[in-house]
Protein backbone atom coordinates (compact mmCIF):
# COMPACT_ATOMS: atom_id res chain seq x y z
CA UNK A 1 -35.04 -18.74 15.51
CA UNK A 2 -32.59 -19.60 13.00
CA UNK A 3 -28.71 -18.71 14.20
CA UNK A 4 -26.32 -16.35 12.27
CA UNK A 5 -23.09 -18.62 11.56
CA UNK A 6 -20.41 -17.42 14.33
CA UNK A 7 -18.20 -16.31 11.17
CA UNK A 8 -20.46 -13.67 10.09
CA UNK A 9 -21.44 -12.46 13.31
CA UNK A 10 -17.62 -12.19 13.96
CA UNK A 11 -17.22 -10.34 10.58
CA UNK A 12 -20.23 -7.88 11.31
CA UNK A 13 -19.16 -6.71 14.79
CA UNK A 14 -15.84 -6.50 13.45
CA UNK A 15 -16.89 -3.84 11.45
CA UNK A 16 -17.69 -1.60 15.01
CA UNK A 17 -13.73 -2.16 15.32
CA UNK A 18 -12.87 1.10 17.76
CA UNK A 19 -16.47 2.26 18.62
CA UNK A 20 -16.09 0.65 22.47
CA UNK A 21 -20.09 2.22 23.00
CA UNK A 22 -20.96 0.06 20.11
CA UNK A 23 -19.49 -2.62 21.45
CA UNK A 24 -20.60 -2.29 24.73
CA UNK A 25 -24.62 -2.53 23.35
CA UNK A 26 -23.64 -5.49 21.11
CA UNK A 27 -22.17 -7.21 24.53
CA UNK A 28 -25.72 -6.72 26.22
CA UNK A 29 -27.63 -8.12 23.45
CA UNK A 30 -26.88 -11.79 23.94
CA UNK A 31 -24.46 -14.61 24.70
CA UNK A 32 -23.36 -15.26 21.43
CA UNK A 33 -22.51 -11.35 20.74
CA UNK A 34 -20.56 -11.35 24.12
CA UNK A 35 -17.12 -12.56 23.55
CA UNK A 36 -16.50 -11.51 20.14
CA UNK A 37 -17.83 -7.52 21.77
CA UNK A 38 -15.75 -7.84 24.37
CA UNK A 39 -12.34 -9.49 22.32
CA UNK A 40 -12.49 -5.89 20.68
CA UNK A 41 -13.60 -3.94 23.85
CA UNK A 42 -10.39 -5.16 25.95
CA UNK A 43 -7.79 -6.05 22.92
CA UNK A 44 -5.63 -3.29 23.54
CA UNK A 45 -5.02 -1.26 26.75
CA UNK A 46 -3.17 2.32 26.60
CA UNK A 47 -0.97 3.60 29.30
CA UNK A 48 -0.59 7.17 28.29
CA UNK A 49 1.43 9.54 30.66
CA UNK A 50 0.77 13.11 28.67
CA UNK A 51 -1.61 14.38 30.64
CA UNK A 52 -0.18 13.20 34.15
CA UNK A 53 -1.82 13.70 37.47
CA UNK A 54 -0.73 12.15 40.17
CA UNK A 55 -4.04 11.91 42.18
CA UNK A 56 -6.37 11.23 39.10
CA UNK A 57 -4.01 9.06 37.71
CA UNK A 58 -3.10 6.90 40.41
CA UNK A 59 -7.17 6.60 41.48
CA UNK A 60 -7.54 5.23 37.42
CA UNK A 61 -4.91 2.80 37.78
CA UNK A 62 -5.74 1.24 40.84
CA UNK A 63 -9.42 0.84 39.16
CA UNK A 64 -8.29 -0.64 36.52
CA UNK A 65 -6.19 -3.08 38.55
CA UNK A 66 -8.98 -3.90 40.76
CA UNK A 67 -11.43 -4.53 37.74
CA UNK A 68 -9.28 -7.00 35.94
CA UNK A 69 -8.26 -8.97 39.56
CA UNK A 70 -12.59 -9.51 39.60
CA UNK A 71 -12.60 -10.41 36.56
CA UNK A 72 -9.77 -12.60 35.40
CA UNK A 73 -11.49 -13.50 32.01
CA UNK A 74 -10.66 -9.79 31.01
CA UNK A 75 -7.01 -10.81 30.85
CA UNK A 76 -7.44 -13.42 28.26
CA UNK A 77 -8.81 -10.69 25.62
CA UNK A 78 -5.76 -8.56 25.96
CA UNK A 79 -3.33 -8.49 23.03
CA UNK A 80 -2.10 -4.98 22.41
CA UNK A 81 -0.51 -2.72 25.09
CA UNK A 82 1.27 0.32 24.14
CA UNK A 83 2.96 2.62 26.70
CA UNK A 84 3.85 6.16 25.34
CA UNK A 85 4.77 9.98 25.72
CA UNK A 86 6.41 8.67 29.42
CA UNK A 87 9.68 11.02 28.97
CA UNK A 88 10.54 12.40 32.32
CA UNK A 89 10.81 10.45 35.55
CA UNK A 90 7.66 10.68 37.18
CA UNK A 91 8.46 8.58 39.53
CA UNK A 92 11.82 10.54 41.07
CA UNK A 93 9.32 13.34 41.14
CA UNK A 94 6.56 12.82 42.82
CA UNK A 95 5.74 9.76 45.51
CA UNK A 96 2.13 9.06 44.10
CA UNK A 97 4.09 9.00 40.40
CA UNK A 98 6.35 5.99 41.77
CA UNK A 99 3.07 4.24 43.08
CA UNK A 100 1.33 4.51 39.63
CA UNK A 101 4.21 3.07 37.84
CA UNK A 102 4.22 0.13 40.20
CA UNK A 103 0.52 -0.22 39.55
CA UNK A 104 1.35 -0.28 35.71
CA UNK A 105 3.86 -2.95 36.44
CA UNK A 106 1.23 -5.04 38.74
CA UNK A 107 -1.46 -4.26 35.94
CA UNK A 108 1.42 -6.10 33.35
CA UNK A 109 1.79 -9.19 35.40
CA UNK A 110 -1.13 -9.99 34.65
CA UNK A 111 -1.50 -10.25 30.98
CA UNK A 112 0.32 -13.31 29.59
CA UNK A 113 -0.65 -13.33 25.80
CA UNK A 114 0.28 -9.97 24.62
CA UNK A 115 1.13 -10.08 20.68
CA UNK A 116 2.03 -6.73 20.36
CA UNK A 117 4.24 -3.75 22.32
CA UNK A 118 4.31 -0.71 21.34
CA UNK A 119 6.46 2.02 23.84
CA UNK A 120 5.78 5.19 22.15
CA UNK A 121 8.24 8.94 23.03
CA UNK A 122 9.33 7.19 25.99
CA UNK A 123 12.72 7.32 27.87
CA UNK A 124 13.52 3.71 29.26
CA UNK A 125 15.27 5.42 31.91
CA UNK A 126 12.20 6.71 33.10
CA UNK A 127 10.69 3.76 33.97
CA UNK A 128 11.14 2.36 37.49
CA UNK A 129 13.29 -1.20 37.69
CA UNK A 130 10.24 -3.07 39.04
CA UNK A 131 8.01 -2.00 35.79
CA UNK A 132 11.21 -2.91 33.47
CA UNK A 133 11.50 -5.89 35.04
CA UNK A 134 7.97 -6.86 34.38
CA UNK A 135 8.08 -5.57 30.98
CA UNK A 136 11.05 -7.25 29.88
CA UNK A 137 9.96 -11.15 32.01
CA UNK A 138 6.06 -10.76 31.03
CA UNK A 139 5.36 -9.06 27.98
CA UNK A 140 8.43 -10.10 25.81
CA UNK A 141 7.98 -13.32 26.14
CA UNK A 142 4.73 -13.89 24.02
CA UNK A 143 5.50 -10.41 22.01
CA UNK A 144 5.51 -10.94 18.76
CA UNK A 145 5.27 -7.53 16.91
CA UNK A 146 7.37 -4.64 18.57
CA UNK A 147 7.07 -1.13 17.91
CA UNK A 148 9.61 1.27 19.13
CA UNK A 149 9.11 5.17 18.20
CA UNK A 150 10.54 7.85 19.67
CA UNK A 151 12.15 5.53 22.15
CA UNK A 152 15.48 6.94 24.23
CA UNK A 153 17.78 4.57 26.02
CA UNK A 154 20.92 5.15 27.97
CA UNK A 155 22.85 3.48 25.83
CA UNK A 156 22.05 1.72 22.15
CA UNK A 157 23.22 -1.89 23.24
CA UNK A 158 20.67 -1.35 25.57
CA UNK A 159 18.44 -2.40 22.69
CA UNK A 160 19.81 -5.48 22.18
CA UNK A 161 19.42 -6.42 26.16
CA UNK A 162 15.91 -5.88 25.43
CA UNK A 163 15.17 -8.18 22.78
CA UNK A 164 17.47 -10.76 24.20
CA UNK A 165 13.91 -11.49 26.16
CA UNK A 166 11.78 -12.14 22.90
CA UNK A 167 11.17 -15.57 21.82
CA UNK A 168 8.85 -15.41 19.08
CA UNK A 169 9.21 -11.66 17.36
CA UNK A 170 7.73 -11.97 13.89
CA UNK A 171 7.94 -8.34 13.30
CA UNK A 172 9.99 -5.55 14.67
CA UNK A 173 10.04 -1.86 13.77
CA UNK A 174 12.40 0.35 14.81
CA UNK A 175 11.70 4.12 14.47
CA UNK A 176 13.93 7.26 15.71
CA UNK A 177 16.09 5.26 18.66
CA UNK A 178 18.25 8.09 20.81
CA UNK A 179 20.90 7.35 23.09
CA UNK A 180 22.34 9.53 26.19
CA UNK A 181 25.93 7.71 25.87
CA UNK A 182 27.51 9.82 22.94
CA UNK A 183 29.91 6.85 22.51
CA UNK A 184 27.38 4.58 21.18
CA UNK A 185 28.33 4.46 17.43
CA UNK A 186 32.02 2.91 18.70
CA UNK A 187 32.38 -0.78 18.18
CA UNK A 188 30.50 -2.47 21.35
CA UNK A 189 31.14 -6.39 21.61
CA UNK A 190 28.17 -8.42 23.33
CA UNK A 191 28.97 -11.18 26.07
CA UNK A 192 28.66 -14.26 24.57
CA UNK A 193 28.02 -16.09 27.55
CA UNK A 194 25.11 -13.22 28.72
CA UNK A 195 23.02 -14.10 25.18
CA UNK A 196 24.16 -17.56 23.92
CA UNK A 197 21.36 -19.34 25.70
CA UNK A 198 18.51 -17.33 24.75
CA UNK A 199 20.38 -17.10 21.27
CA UNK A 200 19.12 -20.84 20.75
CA UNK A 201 15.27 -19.70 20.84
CA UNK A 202 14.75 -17.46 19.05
CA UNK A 203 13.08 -17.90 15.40
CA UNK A 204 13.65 -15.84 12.40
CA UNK A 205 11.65 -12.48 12.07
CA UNK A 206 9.46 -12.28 8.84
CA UNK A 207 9.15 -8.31 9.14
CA UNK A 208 11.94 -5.91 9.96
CA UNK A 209 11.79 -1.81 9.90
CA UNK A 210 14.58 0.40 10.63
CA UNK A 211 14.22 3.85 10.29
CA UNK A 212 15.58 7.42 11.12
CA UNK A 213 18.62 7.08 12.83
CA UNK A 214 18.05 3.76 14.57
CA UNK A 215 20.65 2.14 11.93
CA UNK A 216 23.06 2.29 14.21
CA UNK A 217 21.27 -0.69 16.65
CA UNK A 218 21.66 -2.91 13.61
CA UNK A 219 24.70 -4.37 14.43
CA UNK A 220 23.79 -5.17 17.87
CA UNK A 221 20.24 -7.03 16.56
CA UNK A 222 21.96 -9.18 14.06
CA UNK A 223 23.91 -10.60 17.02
CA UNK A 224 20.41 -12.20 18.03
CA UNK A 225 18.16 -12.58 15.36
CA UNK A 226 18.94 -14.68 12.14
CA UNK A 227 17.79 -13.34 8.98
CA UNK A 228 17.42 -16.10 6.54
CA UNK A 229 13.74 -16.63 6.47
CA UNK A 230 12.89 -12.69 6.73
CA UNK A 231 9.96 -11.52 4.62
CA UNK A 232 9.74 -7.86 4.33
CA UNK A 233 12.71 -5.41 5.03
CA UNK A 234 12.49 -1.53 5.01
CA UNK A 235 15.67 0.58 6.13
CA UNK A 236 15.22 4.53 5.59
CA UNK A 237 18.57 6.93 6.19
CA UNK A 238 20.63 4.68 4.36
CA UNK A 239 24.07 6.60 3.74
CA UNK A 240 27.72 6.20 2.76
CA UNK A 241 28.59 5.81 6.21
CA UNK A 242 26.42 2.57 7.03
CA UNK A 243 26.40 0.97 3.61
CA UNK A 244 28.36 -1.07 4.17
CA UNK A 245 26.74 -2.31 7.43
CA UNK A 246 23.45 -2.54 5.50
CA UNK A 247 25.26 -4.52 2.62
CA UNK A 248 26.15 -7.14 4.94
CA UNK A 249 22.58 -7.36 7.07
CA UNK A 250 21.30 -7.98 3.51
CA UNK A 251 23.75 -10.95 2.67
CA UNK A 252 22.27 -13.05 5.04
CA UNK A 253 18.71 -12.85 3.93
CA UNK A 254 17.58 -15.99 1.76
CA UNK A 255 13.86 -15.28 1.10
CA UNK A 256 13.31 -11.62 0.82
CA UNK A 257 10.10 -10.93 -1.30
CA UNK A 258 10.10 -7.40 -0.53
CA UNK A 259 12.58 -4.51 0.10
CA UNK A 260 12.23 -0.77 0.61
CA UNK A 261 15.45 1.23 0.92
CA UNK A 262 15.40 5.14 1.45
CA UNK A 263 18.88 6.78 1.08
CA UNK A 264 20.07 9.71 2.70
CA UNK A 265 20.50 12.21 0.52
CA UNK A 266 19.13 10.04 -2.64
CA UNK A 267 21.96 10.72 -4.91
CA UNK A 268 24.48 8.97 -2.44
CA UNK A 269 27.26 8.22 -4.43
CA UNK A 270 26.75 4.30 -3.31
CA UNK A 271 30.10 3.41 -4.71
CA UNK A 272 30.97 0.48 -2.24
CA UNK A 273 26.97 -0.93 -2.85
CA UNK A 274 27.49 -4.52 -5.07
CA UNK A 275 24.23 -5.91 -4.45
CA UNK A 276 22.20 -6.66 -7.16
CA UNK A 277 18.77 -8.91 -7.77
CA UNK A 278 20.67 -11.70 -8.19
CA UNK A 279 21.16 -11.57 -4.56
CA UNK A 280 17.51 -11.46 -3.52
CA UNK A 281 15.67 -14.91 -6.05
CA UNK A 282 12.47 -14.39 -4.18
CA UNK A 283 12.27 -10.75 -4.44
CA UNK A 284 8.74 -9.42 -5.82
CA UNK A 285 8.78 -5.82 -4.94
CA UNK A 286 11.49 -3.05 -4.56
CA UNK A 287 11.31 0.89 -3.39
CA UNK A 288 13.19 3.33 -3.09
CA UNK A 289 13.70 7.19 -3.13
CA UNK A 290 16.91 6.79 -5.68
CA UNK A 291 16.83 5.81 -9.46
CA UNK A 292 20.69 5.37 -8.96
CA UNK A 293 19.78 2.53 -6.68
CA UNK A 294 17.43 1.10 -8.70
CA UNK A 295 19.36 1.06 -11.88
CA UNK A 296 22.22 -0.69 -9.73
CA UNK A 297 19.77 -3.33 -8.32
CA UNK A 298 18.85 -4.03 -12.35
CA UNK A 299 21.79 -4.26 -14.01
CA UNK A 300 23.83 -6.93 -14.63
CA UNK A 301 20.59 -9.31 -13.73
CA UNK A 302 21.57 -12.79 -15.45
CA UNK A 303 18.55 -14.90 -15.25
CA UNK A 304 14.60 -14.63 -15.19
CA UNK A 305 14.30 -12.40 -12.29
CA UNK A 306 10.18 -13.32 -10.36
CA UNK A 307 10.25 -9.24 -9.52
CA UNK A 308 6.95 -7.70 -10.44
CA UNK A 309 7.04 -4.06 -9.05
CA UNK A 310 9.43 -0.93 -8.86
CA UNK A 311 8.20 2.24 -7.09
CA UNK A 312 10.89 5.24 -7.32
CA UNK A 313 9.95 8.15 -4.96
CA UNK A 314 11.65 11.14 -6.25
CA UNK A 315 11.60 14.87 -5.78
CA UNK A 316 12.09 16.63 -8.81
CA UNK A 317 12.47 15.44 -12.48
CA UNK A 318 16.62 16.74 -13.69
CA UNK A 319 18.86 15.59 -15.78
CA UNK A 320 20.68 13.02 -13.68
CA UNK A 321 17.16 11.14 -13.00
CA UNK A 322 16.35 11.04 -16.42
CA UNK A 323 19.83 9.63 -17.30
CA UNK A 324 18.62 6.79 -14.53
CA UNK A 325 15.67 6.37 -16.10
CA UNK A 326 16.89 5.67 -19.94
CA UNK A 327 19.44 3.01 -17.99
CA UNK A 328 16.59 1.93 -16.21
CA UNK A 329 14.02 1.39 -19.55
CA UNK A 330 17.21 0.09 -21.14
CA UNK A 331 17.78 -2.90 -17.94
CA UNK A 332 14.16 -3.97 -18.42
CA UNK A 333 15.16 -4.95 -22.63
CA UNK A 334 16.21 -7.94 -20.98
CA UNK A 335 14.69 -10.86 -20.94
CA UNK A 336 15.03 -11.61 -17.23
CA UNK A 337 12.22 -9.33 -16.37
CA UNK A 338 9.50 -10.89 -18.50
CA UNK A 339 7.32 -10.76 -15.10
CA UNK A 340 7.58 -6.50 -14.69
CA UNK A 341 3.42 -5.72 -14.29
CA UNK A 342 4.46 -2.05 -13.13
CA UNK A 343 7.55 0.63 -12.39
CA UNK A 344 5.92 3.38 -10.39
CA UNK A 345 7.83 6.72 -9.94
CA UNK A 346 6.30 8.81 -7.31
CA UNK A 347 7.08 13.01 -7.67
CA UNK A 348 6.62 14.26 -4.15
CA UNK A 349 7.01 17.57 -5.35
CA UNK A 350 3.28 19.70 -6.54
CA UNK A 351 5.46 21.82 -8.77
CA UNK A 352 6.66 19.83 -11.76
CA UNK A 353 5.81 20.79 -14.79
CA UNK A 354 3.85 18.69 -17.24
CA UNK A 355 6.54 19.50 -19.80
CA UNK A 356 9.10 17.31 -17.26
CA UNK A 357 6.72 14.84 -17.02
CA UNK A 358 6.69 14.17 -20.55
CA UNK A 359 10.54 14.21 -20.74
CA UNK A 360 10.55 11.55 -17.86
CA UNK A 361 7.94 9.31 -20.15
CA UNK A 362 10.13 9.79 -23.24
CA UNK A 363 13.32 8.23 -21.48
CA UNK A 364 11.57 4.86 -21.15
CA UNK A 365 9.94 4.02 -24.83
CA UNK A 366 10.48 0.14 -23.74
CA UNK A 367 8.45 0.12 -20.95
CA UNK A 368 5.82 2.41 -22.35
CA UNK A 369 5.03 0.61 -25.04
CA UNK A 370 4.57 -2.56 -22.33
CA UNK A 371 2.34 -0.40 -20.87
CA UNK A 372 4.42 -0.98 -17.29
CA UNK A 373 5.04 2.31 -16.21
CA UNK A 374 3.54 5.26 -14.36
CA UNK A 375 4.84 8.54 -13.95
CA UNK A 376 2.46 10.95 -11.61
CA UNK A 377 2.55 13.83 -9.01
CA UNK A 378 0.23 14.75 -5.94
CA UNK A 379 -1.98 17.47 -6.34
CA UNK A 380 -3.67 19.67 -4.35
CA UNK A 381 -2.13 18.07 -1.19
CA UNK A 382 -1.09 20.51 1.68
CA UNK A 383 2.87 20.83 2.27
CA UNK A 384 4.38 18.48 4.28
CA UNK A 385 2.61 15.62 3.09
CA UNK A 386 4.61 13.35 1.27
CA UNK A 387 4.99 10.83 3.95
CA UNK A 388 1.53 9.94 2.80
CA UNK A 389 2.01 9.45 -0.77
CA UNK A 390 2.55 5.84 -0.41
CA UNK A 391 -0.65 5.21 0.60
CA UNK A 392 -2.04 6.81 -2.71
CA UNK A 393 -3.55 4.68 -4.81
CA UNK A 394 -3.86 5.69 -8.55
CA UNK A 395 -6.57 4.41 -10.87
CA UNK A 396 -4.40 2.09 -13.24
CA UNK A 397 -7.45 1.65 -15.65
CA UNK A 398 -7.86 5.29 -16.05
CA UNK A 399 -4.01 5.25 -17.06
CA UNK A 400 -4.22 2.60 -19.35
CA UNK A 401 -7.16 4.66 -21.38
CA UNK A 402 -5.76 8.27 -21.18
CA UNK A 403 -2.01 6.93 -21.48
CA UNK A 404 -1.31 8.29 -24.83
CA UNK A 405 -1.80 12.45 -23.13
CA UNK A 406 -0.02 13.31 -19.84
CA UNK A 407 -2.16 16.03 -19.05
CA UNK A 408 -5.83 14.61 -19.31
CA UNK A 409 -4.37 11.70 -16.57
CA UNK A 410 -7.04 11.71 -13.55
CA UNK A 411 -4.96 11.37 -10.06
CA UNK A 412 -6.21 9.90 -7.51
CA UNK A 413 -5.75 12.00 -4.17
């Protein structure tokens, strides 16, 4: 019986990604379906505390504990863990709740390739010293993407102190971080001697996310990580009253090929921002939910510029966005953007009328005769979704036939 080549078979059961019963009956088949069933079976293990009870809970844990001691090759296939909705102190609570966090923190020890952490609407405070301790010595050590959503510490340098134990973090993301201490946004210096040594190993990240109000840990992670060979940046709440702090994390980045920046409100006045692509040589792609922003990153642009893409999001067409857009279409003249394949502005909002739409495609005559730029809204979506609408892909061939009438365009929802 002629094989299957172990990259196809690999590829196939791939497909069953997050169907563990599927899995499970390609494991039984035969030796060669085994590991690459059961690398998808146990890649990621889920501590989640919503739903706590602490005799049904405790019995789980201890199962689980005893299953992977039998069976150590169950450890090797672990790469994910994520730890969420822990927000109140079980363990101060109850005396079985302190015995299944210790249990979590035995069940860590164990794993020593973890790639990715995720600690989802969780209070750091919550979470006994023994399972910190074994989160911070085990799993940050061979982390190398970090998620941290929803996440509450005492205090914001507290942060920091965390990823002082990450050696090789490629990406970080850093979404809605709280503090208790209402002093945290006053000018905290780190000891030198407390981070200089692990200082020396870390590498450079190539993805960083900052969003919500976690700007303020900013200034606390550049202390660690250096910037220069970092990939992909996207910072959302972006005001007056951290621009400048942004303006200098963006200095120090050499090879940026792509940047997303969401200000808060979008028509900040951004009067102390002097960044413009000449700053960023590598950069390919920009966003961003302001077409004063954009129009500043263009401008004054002295050389040919490798930037391919532009996506605006906006929420309503007016007069000051069209005033962008005309200094926009007028930017692009140049002849540093020979490489501009596509400017994108995104309406979030269902009711603009087709009548704006065709003002907003009037202000650029440059770039529509280049055929470069779309202009489109969501339709039929229910409210509240325009978190999503960068995930919408539009038909460009469709645009490039039906161009010449605004209302026959087909959108893609």
């Amino acid at each position: 019986m002629q094989r299957f080549p172990l990259e196809l078979l690999d590829a196939v059961i791939g497909c069953l990604e997050g169907d563990i019963c599927a899995l499970r009956s390609c494991a039984l088949v035969c030796q060669s379906w085994c590991y690459p069933s059961r690398t998808r079976i146990f890649r990621q293990i889920t501590f989640d505390f919503s739903d706590f009870d602490p005799y049904r809970t405790l019995s789980s844990l201890k199962l689980l504990h005893g299953c992977l001691n039998r069976n150590s090759y169950i450890q090797h296939y672990v790469r994910n863990i994520v730890i969420c909705n822990l927000q109140w102190p079980i363990a101060a609570v109850t005396r079985r709740g302190e015995s299944a966090l210790r249990v979590v923190a035995n069940i860590l020890t164990l794993f020593r390739g973890v790639r990715e952490l995720t600690l989802s609407n969780t209070n750091w405070w919550c979470l006994t010293d023994v399972l910190q301790q074994s989160i911070c010595e085990t799993i940050f050590p061979s982390c190398t993407d970090l998620l941290l959503e929803d996440f509450m510490t005492f205090k914001i340098i507290d942060i920091s102190r965390l990823l002082s134990f990450t050696n090789d973090l490629s990406s970080l993301k850093l979404k809605n971080i709280s503090s208790l201490d209402v002093t945290f946004s006053t000018s905290i210096q780190l000891d030198p001697n407390e981070y200089e040594g692990r200082k020396r190993q870390l590498r450079s990240m190539d993805s960083l996310s900052i969003s919500a109000n976690s700007l303020l840990s900013m200034k606390y992670i550049q202390t660690l990580y250096d910037f220069k060979n970092l990939d992909s940046m996207s910072l959302g709440c972006v005001g007056d009253s951290n621009m400048a702090l942004v303006e200098e994390m963006l200095r120090k980045t050499k090879r940026l090929r792509h940047l997303e920046l969401r200000l808060d409100p979008p028509s900040a006045s951004l009067q102390d921002f002097t960044l413009s692509l000449n700053n960023f040589p590598n950069i390919r792609s920009l966003e961003t939910n302001s077409t004063g922003l954009a129009v500043r990153m263009f401008r004054g642009t002295t050389y040919n510029h490798p930037i391919r893409s532009a996506i605006i999001h906006s929420e309503r067409v007016d007069e000051l966005m069209l005033d962008h857009l005309k200094l926009l279409d007028t930017c692009c003249v140049q002849p540093a953007f020979t490489s501009m394949n596509l400017i994108e502005l995104r309406l979030v909002d269902e009711g603009v009328e087709q009548a704006d739409l065709k003002r907003a495609s009037e202000c650029c005559p440059y770039l529509n005769r280049k055929e470069v730029i779309k202009i489109h809204v969501p339709q039929g979506l229910p409210k509240g979704s325009g978190k999503r609408l960068t995930r919408l892909n539009m038909v460009r061939n469709k645009w490039r036939e039906k161009r010449a009438s605004l209302d026959s365009i087909d959108f893609n929802r």
